[in-house]
C-alpha atoms as a PDB file:
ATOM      1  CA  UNK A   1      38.586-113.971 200.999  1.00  0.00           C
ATOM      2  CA  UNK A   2      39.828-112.527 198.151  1.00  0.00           C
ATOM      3  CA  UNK A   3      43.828-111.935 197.554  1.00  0.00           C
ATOM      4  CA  UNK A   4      44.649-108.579 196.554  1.00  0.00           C
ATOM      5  CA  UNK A   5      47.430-108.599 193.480  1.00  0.00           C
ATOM      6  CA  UNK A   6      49.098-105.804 191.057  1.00  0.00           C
ATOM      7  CA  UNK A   7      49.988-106.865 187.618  1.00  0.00           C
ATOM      8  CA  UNK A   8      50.972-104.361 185.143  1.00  0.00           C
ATOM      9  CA  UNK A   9      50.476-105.115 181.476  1.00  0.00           C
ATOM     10  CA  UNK A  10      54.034-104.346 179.047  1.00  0.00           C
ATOM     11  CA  UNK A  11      51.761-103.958 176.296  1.00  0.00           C
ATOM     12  CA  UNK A  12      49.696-101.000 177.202  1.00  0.00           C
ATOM     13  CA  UNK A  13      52.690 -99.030 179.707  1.00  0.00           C
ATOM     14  CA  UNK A  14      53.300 -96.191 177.694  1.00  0.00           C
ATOM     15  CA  UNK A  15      55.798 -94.667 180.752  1.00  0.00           C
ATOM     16  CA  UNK A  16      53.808 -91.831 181.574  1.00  0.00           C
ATOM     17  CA  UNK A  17      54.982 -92.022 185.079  1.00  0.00           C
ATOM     18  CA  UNK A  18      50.981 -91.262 185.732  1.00  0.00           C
ATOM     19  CA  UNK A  19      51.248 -94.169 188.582  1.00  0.00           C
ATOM     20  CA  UNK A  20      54.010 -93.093 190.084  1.00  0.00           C
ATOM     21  CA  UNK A  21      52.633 -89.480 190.274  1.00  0.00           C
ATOM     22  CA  UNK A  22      49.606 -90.732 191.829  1.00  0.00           C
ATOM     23  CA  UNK A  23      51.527 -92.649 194.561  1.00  0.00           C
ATOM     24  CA  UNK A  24      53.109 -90.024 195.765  1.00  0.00           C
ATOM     25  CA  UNK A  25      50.242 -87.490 195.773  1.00  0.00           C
ATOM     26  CA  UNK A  26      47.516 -89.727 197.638  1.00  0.00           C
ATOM     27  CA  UNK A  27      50.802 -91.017 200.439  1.00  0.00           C
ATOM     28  CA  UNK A  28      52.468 -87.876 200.625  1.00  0.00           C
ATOM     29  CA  UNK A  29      55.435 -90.092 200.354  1.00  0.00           C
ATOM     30  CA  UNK A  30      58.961 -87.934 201.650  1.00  0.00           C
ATOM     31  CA  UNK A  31      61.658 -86.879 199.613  1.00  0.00           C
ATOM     32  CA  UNK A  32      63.821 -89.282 197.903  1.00  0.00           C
ATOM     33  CA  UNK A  33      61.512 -92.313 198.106  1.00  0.00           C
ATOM     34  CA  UNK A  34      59.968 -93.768 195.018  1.00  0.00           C
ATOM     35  CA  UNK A  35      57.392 -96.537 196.361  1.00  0.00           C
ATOM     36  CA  UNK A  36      56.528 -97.137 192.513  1.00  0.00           C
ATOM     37  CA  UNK A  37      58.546 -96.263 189.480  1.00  0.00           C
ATOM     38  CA  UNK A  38      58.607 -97.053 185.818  1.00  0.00           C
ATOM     39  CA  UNK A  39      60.884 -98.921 184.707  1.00  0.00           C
ATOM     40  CA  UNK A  40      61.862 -99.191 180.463  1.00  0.00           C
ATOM     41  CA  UNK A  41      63.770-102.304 178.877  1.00  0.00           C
ATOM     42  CA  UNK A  42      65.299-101.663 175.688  1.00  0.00           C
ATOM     43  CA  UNK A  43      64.829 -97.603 175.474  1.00  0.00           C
ATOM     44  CA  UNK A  44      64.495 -96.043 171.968  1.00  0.00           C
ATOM     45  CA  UNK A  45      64.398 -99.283 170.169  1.00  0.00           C
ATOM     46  CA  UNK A  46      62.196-101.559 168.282  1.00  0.00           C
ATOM     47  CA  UNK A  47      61.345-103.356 171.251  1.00  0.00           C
ATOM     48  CA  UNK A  48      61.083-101.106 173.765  1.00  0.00           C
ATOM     49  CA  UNK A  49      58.734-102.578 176.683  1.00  0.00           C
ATOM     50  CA  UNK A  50      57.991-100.880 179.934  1.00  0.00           C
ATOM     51  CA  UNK A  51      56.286-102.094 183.413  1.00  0.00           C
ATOM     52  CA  UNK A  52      55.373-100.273 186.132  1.00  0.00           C
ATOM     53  CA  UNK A  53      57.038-101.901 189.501  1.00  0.00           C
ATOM     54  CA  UNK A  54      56.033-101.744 193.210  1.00  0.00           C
ATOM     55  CA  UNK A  55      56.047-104.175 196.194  1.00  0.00           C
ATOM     56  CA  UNK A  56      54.754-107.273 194.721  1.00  0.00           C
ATOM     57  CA  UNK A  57      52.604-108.583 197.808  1.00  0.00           C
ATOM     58  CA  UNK A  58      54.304-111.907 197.191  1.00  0.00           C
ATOM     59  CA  UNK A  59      52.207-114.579 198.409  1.00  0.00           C
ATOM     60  CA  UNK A  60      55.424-116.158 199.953  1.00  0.00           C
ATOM     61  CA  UNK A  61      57.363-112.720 200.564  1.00  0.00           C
ATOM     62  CA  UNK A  62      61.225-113.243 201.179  1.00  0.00           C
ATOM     63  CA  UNK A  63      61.284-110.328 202.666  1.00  0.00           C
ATOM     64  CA  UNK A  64      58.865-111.244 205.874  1.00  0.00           C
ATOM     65  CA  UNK A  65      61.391-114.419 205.902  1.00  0.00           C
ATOM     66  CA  UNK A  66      64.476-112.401 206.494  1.00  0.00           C
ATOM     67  CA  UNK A  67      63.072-109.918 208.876  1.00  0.00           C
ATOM     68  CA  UNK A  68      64.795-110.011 212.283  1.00  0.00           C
ATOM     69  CA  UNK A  69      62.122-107.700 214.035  1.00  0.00           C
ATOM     70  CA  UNK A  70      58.958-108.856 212.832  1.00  0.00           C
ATOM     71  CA  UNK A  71      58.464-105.842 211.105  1.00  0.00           C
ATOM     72  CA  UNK A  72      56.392-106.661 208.032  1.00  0.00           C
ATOM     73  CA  UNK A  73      53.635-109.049 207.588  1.00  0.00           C
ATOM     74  CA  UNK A  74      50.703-110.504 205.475  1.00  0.00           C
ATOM     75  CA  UNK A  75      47.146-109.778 205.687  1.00  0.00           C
ATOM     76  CA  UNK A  76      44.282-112.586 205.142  1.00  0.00           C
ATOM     77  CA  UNK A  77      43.889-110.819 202.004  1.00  0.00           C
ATOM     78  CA  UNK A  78      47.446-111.360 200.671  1.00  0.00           C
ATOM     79  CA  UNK A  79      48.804-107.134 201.351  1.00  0.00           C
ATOM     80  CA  UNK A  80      52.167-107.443 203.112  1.00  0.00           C
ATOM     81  CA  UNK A  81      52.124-104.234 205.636  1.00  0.00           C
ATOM     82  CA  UNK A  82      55.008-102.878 207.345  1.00  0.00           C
ATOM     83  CA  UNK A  83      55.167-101.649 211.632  1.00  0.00           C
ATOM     84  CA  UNK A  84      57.650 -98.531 211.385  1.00  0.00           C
ATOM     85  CA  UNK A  85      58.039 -98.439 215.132  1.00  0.00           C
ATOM     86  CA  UNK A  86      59.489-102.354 214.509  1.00  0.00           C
ATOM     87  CA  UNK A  87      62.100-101.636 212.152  1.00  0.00           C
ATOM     88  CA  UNK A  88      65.329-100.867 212.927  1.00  0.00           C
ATOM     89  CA  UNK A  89      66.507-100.079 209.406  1.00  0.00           C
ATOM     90  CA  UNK A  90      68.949-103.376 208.648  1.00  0.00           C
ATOM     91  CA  UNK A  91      67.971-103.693 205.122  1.00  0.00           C
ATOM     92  CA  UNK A  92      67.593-106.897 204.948  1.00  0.00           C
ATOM     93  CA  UNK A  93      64.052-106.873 203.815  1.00  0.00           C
ATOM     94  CA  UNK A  94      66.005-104.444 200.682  1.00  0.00           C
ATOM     95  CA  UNK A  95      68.147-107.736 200.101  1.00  0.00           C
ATOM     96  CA  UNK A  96      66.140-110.140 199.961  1.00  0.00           C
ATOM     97  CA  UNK A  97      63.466-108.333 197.673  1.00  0.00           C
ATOM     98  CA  UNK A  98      63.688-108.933 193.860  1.00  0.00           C
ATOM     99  CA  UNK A  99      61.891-106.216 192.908  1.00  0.00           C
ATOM    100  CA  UNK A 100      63.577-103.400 194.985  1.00  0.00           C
ATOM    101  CA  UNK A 101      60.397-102.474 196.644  1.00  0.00           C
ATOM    102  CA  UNK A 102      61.572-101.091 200.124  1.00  0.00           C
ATOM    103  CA  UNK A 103      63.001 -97.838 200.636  1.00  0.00           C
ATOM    104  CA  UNK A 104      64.916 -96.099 203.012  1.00  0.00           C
ATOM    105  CA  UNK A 105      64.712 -91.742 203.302  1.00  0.00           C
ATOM    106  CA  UNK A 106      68.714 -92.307 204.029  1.00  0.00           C
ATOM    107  CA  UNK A 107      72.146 -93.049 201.826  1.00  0.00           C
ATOM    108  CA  UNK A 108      73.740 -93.764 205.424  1.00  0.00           C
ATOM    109  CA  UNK A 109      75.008 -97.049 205.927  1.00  0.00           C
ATOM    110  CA  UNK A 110      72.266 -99.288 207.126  1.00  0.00           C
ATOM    111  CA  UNK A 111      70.974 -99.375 210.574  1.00  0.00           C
ATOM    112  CA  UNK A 112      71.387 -95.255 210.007  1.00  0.00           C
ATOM    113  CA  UNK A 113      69.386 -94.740 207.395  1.00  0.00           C
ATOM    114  CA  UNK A 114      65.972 -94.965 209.128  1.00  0.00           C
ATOM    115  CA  UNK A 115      62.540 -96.656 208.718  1.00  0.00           C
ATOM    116  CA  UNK A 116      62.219 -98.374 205.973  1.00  0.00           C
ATOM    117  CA  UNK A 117      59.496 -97.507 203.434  1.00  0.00           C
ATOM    118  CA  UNK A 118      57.387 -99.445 200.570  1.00  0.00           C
ATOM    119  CA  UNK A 119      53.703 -99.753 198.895  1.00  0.00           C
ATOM    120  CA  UNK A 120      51.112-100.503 201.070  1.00  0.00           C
ATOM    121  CA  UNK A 121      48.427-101.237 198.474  1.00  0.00           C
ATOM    122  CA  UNK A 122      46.800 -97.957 199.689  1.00  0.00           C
ATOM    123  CA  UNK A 123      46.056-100.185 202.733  1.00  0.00           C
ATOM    124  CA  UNK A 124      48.016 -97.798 205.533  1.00  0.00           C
ATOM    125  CA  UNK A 125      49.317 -99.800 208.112  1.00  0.00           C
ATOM    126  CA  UNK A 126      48.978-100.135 212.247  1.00  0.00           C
ATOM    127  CA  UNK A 127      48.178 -96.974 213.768  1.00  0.00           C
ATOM    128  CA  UNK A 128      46.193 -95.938 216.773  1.00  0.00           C
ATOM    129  CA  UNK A 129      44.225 -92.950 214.916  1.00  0.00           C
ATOM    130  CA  UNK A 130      44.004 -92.174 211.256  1.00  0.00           C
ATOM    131  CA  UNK A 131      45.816 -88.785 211.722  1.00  0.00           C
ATOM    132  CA  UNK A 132      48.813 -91.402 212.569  1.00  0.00           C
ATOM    133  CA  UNK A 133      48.157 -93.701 210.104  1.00  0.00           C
ATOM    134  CA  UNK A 134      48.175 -91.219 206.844  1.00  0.00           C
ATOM    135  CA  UNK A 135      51.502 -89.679 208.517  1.00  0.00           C
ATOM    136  CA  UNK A 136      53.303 -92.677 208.717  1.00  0.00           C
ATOM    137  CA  UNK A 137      52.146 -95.134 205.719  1.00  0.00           C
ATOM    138  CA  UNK A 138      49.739 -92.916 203.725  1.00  0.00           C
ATOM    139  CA  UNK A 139      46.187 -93.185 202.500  1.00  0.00           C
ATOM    140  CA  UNK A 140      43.838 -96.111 203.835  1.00  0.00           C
ATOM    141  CA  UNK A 141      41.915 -96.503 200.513  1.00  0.00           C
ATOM    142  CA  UNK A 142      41.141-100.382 200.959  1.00  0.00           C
ATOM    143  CA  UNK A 143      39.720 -99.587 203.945  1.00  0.00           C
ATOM    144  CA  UNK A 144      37.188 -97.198 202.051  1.00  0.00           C
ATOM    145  CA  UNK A 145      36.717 -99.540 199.532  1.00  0.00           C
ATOM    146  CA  UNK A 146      38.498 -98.152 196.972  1.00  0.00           C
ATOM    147  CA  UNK A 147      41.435 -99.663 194.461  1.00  0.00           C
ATOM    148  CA  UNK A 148      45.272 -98.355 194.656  1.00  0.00           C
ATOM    149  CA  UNK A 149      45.221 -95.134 193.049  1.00  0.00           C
ATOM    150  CA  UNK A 150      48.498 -95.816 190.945  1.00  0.00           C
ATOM    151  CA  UNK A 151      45.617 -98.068 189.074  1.00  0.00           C
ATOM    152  CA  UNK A 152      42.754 -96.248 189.362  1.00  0.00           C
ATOM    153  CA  UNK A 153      44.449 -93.449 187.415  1.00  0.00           C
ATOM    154  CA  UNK A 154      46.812 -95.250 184.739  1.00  0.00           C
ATOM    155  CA  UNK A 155      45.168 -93.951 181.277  1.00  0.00           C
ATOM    156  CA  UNK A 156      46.001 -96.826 179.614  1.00  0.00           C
ATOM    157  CA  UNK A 157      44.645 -99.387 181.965  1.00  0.00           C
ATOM    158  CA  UNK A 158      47.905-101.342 182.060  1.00  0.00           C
ATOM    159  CA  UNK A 159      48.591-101.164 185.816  1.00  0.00           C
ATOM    160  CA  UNK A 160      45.674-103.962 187.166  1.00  0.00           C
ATOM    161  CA  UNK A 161      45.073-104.247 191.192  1.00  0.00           C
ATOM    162  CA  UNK A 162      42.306-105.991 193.006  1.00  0.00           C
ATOM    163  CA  UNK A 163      41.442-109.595 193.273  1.00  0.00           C
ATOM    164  CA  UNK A 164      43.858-111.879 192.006  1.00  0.00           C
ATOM    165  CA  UNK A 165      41.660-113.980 190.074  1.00  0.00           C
ATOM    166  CA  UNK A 166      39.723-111.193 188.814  1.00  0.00           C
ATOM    167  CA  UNK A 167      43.062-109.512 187.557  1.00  0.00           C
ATOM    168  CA  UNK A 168      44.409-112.321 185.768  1.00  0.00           C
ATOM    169  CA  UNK A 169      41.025-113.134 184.172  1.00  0.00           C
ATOM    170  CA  UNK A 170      41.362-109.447 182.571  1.00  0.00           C
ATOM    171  CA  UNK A 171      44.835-110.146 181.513  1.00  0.00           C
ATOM    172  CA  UNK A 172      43.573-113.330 179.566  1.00  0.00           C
ATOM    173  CA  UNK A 173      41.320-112.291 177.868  1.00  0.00           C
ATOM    174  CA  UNK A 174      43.328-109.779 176.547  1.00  0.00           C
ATOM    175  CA  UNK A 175      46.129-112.150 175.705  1.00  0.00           C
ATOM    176  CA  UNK A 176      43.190-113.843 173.682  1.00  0.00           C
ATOM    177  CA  UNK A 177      42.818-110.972 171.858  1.00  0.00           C
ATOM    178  CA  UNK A 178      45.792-110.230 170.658  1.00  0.00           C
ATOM    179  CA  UNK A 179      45.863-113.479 168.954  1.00  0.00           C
ATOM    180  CA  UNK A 180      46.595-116.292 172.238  1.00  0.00           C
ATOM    181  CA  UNK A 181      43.580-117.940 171.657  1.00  0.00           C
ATOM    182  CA  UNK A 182      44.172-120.821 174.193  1.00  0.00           C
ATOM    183  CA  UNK A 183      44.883-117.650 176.593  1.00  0.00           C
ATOM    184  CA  UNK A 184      49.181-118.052 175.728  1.00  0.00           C
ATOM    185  CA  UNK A 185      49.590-121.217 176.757  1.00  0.00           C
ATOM    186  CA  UNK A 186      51.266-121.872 173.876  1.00  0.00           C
ATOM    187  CA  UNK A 187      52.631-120.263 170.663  1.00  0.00           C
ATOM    188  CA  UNK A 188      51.628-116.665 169.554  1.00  0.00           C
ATOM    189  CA  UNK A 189      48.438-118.171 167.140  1.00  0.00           C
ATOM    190  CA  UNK A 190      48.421-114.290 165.184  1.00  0.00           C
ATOM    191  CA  UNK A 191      51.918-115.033 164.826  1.00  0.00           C
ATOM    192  CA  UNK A 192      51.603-118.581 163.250  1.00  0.00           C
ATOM    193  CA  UNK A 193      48.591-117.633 160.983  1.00  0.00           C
ATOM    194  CA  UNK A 194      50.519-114.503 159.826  1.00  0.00           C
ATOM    195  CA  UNK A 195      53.395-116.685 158.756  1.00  0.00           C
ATOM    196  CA  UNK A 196      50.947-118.780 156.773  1.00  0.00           C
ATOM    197  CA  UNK A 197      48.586-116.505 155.419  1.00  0.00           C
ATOM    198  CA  UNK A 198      50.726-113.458 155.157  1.00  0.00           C
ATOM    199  CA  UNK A 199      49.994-110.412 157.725  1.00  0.00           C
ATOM    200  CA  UNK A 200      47.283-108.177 157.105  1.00  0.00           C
ATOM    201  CA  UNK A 201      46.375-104.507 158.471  1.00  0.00           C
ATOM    202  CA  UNK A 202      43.595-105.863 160.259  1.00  0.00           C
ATOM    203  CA  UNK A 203      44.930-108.487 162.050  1.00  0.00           C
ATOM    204  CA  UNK A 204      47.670-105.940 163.328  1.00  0.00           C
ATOM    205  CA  UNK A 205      44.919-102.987 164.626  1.00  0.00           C
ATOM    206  CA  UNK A 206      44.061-104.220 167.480  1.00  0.00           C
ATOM    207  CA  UNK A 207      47.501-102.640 168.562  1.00  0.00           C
ATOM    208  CA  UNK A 208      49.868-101.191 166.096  1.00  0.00           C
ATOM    209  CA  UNK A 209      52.646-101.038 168.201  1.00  0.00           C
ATOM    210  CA  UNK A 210      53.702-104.623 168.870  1.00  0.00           C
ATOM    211  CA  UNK A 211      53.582-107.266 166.269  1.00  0.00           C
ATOM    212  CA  UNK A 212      54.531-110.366 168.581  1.00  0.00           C
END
């Protein structure tokens, strides 16, 4: 079975916020919680990078680790779901994540700040009927057959979801192109040649916004 993975690509985020748009219109997501969210290293300068960042669906997820009610879990296919009627809103699961992923509709101290919400992959979560599914974790679009919609709608292609090994062959081969020709595994090869052959306009166009 294949595992399902996100990986967002610094190169081509141009922070349009397009993902995080389409997150919240396909989940209907409430007030105040941002299951997705651009975030920018290094604003206004030179070398400026942004990623796009969401639950991770770690393959080892601290945060199932640290649960006390058994509230989130892993698929076969790698998706770490939540059970709102489980959680009892400690936070721990907010701890113990690096990337910030779940979110809670309150600023109360926790254990008042209610159910805790995060990105599901579009994958919904356990429900007896739809109708209760879509209220309480959003659109189901794995179970259509369909990608996240955060990627299905970044213009740039730099947000990547699906099969893991699918994803990362995508990712190499770009890396390739942009002058990794061993696919990065070790020193920028555009880079070296440039230094010895002196840098040309068409060894830069393949993307004339980062030169490293």
């Amino acid at each position: 079975m294949a595992t399902m993975k996100f990986m967002c690509d610094a190169e081509r985020c141009i922070e349009c916020n397009g993902c995080v748009t389409a997150c919240k219109n396909a989940n209907e997501v409430p007030w105040g919680i941002q299951r997705r969210r651009v975030v920018t290293i290094d604003d206004g300068e030179p070398t400026e990078v942004s990623i796009s960042v969401a639950c991770m669906h770690c393959d080892d997820a601290p945060c199932i680790a640290v649960c006390p009610t058994e509230t989130l879990y892993q698929r076969d296919d790698g998706i770490v779901l939540h059970d709102k009627d489980l959680c009892i809103g400690c936070g721990y699961c907010l701890y113990a994540c690096p990337f910030g992923a779940p979110q809670f509709p309150k600023q109360n101290a926790f254990g008042e700040r209610g159910k805790m919400d995060k990105c599901t992959f579009c994958a919904g979560g356990p429900a007896e009927t739809k109708e209760e599914e879509y209220e309480k974790y959003g659109a189901n679009r794995i179970a259509e057959g369909k990608l996240p919609l955060c990627a299905e709608m970044c213009s740039t292609k730099a947000l990547l979801a699906g099969d893991a090994q699918e994803v990362a062959d995508i990712f190499r081969q770009r890396v390739v192109q942009r002058g990794h020709e061993d696919g990065a595994w070790s020193g920028n090869q555009r880079r070296e040649r440039s230094q010895r052959q002196g840098a040309s306009v068409d060894n830069l166009a393949y993307d004339a916004t980062r030169q490293g």
